[in-house]
C-alpha atoms as a PDB file:
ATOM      1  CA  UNK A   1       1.912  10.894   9.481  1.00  0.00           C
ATOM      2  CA  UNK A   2       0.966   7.610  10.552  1.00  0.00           C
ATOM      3  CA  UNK A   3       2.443   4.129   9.146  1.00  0.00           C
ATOM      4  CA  UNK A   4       2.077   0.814   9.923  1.00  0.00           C
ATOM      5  CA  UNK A   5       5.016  -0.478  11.824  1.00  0.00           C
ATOM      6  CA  UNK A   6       4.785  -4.019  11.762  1.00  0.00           C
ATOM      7  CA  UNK A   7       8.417  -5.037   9.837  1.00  0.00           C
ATOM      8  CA  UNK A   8       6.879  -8.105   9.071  1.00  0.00           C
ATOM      9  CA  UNK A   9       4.905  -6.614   5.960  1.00  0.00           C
ATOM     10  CA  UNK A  10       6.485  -6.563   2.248  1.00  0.00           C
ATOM     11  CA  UNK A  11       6.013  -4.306  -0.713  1.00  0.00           C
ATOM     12  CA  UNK A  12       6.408  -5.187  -4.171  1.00  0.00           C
ATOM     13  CA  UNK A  13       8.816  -1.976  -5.235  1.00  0.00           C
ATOM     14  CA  UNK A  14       8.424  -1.471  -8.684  1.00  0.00           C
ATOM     15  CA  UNK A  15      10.070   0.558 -11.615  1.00  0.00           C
ATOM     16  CA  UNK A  16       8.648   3.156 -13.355  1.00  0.00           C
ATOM     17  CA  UNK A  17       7.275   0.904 -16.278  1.00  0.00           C
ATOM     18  CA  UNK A  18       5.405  -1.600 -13.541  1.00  0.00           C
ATOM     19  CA  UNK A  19       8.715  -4.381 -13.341  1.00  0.00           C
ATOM     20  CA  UNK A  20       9.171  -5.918 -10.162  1.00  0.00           C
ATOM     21  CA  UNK A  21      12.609  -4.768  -9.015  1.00  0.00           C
ATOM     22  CA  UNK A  22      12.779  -5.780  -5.195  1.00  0.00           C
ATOM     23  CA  UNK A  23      10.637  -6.966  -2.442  1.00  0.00           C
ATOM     24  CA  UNK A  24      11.408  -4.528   0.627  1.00  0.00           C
ATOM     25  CA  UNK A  25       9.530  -3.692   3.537  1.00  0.00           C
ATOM     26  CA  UNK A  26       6.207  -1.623   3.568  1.00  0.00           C
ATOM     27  CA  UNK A  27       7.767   0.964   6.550  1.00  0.00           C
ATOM     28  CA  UNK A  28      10.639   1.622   4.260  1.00  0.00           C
ATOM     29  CA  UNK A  29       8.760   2.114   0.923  1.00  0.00           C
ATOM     30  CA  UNK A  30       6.457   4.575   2.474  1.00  0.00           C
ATOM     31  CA  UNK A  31       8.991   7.089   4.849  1.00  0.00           C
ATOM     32  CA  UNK A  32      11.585   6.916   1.421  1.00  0.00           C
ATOM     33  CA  UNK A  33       8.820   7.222  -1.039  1.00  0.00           C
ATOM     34  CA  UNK A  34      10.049   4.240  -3.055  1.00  0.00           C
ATOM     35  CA  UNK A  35       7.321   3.148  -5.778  1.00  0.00           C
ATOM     36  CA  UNK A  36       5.486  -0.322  -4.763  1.00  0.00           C
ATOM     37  CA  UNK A  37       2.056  -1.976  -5.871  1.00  0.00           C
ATOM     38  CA  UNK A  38      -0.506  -1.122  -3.932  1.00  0.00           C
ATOM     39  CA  UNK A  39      -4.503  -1.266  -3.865  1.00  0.00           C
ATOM     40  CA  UNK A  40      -7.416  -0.299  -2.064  1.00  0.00           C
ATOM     41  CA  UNK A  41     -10.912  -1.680  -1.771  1.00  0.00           C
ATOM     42  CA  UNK A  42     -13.517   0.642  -0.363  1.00  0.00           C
ATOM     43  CA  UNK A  43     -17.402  -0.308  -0.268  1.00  0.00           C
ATOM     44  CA  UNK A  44     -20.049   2.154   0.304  1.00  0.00           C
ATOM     45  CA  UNK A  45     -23.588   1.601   1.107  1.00  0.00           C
ATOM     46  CA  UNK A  46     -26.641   3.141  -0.853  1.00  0.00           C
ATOM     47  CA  UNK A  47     -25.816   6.491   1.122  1.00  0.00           C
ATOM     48  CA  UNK A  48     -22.011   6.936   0.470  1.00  0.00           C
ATOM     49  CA  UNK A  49     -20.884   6.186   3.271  1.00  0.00           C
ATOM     50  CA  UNK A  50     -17.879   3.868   4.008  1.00  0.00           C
ATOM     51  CA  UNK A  51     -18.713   0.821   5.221  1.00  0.00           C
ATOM     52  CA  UNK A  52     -15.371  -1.515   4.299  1.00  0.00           C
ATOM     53  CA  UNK A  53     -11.683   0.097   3.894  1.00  0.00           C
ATOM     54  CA  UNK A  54      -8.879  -2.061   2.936  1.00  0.00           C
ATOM     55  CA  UNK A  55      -5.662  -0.981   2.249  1.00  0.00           C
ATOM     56  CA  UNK A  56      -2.497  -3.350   0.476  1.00  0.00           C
END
């Protein structure tokens, strides 16, 4: 599984009801599986295919 590394980027870790708990690092909330607010933007052309991925 691949993560980005950089220790520089934050999560927003969340509780189960969407309440900000913590602000913790984006490597940490993804190898413990800690719940965080994310999104994802993906645009696709007239064809389906993927033109634009980005990931928060």
């Amino acid at each position: 599984m691949l993560f980005d590394v950089d220790k520089n980027k934050y999560v927003m870790q969340i509780d189960s009801t969407d309440r900000l708990i913590n602000k913790i690092p984006k490597i940490e909330a993804h190898l413990k599986g800690i719940r965080h607010k994310a999104f994802s933007v993906l645009i696709l052309n007239n064809d389906g295919k993927m033109l634009i991925q980005k990931k928060s």
